[in-house]
Each structure stands twice: as structure tokens, then as C-alpha cells.
C-alpha atoms as a PDB file:
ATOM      1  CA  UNK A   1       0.000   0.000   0.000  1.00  0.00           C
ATOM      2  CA  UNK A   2       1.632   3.291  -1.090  1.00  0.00           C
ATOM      3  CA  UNK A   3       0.865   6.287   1.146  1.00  0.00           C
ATOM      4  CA  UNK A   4       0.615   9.673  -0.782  1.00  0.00           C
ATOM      5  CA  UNK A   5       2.546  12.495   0.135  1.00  0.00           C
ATOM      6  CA  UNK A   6       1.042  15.952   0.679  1.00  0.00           C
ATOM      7  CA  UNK A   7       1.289  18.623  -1.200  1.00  0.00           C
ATOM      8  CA  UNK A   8       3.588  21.062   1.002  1.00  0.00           C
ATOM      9  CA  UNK A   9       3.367  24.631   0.147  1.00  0.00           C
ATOM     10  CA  UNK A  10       5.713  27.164   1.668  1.00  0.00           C
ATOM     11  CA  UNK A  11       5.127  29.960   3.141  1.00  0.00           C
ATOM     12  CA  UNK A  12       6.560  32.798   1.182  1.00  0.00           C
ATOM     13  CA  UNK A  13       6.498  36.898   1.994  1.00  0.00           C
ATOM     14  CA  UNK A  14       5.663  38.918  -0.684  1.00  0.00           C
ATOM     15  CA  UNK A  15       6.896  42.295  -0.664  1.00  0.00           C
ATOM     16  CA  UNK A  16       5.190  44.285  -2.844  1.00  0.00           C
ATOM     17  CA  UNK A  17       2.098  43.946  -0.211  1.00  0.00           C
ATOM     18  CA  UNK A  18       4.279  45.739   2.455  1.00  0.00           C
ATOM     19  CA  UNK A  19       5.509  48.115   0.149  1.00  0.00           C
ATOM     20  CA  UNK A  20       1.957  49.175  -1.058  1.00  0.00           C
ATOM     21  CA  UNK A  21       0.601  49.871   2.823  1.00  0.00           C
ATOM     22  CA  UNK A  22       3.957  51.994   3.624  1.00  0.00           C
ATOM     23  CA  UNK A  23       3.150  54.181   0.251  1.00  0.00           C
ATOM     24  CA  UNK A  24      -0.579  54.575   1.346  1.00  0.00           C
ATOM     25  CA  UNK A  25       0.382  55.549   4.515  1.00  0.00           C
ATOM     26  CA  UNK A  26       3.213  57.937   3.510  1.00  0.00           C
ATOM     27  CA  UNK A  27       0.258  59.518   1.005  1.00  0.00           C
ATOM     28  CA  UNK A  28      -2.051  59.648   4.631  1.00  0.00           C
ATOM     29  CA  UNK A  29       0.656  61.389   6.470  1.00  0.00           C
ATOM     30  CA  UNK A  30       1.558  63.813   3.849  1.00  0.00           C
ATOM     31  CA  UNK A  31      -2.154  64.482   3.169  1.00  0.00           C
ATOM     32  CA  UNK A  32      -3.434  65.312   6.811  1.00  0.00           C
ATOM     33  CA  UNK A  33       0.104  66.942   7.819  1.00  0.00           C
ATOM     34  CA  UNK A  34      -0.951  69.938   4.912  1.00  0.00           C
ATOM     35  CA  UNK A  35      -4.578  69.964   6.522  1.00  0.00           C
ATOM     36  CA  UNK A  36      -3.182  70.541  10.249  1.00  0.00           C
ATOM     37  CA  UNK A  37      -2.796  74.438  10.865  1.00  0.00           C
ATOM     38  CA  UNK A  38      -0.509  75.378  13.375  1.00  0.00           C
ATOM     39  CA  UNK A  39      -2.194  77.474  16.472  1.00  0.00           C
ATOM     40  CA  UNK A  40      -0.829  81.461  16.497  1.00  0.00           C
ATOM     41  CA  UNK A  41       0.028  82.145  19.461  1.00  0.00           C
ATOM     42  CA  UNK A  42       2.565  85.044  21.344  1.00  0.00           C
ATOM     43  CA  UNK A  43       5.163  84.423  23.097  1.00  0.00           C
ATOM     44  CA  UNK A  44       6.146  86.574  25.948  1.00  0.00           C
ATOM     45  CA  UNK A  45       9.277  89.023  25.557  1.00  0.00           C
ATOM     46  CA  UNK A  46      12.129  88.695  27.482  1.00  0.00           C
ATOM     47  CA  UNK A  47      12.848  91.216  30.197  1.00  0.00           C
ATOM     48  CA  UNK A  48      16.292  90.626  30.795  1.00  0.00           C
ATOM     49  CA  UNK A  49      18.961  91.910  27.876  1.00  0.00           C
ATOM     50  CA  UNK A  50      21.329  89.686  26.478  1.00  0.00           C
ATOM     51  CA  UNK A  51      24.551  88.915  28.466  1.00  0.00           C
ATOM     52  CA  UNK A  52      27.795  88.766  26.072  1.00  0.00           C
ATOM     53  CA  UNK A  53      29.632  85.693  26.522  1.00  0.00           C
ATOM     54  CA  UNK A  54      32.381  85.763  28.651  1.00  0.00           C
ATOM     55  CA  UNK A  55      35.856  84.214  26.931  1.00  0.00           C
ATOM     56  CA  UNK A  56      38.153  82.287  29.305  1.00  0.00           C
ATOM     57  CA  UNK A  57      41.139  81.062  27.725  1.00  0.00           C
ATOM     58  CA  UNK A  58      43.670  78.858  29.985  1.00  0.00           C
ATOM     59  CA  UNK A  59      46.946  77.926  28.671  1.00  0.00           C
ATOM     60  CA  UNK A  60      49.785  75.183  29.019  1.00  0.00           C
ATOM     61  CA  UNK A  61      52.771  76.133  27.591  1.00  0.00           C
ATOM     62  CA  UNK A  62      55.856  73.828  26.502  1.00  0.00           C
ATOM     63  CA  UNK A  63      57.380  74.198  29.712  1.00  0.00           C
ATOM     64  CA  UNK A  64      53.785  73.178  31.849  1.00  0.00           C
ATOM     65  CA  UNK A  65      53.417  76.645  32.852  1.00  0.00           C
ATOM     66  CA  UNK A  66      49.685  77.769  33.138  1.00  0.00           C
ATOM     67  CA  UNK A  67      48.709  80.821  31.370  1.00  0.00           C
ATOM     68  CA  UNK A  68      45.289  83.056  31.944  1.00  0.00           C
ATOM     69  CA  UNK A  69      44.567  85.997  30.555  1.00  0.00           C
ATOM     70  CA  UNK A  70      48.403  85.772  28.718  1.00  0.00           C
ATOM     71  CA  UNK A  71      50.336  86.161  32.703  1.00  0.00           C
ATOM     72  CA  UNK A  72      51.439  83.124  34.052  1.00  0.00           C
ATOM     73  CA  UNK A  73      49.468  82.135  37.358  1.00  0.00           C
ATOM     74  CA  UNK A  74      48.907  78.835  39.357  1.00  0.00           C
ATOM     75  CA  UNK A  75      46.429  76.895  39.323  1.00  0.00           C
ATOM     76  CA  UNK A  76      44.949  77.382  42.333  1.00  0.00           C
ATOM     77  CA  UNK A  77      44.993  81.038  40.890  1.00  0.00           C
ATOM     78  CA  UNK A  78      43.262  80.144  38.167  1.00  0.00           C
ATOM     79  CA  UNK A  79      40.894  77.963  39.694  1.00  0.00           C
ATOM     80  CA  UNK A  80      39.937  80.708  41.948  1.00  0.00           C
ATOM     81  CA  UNK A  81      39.619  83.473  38.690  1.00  0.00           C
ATOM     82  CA  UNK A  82      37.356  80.810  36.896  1.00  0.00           C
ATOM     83  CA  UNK A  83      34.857  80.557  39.654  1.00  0.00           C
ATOM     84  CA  UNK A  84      34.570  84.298  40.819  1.00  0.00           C
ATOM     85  CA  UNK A  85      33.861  85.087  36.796  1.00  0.00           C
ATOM     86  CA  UNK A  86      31.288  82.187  36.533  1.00  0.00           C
ATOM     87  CA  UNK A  87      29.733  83.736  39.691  1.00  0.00           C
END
């Protein structure tokens, strides 16, 4: 007695299904993104004016010297300069 064999199918992915629902939903986004208005609304003004920025420029020179402000100073100089001008 000969037993039949079934007809196996595999299971394949097409891609052109995938690709059709991201272009429809890439058309939706587009679409409702030009429908959406944006809200105008003010902002309040500042009352402070703007604060220049403040340049610190430390230097190590060939010898290890530490430069600031072009003099040559310690560190614990330095370190003392730097947080009295971030103050």
C-alpha cells in the first residue's frame, strides 16, 4: 500500500504587499500633515537683555606653565579666577 505524500506549500512573503501599505500611509501622512494648521500664538518678551559671553582662555605652555589671561598664574589662581567670573 503506497501512502501519498502531501502537497507542502511554503510559506513565502511577498513584498510588494508591504511596500503598497507603507506608500498609502506615507500619502495619509503627507495628506493630513498639509490639513493641520498650526495654532498662532505670542510668546512673551524677554525682560532681561542679552549677556555677552564671557571668553576664558587657559593655557599650558611647553614648559607646563599655566597661562590666563596671557600672565602666568597657578592653578589654584586660576581655579579661583574661573569661579569668581562664573559667579
Amino acid at each position: 500500500m503506497a501512502l501519498k505524500r502531501r502537497n507542502k506549500t511554503s510559506a513565502e512573503f511577498s513584498m510588494a504587499s508591504l511596500t503598497d501599505v507603507i506608500f498609502l500611509l506615507l500619502i495619509f501622512f503627507v495628506l493630513t500633515s498639509k490639513l493641520v494648521k498650526l495654532s498662532n500664538f505670542e510668546l512673551p518678551e524677554s525682560d532681561s537683555t542679552t549677556v555677552a559671553p564671557v571668553t576664558m582662555v587657559v593655557e599650558v605652555d611647553e614648559n607646563g606653565q599655566y597661562l590666563y589671561g596671557g600672565q602666568v598664574s597657578s592653578l589654584r589662581s586660576i581655579e579661583q579666577a574661573l569661579r569668581s567670573r562664573i559667579k
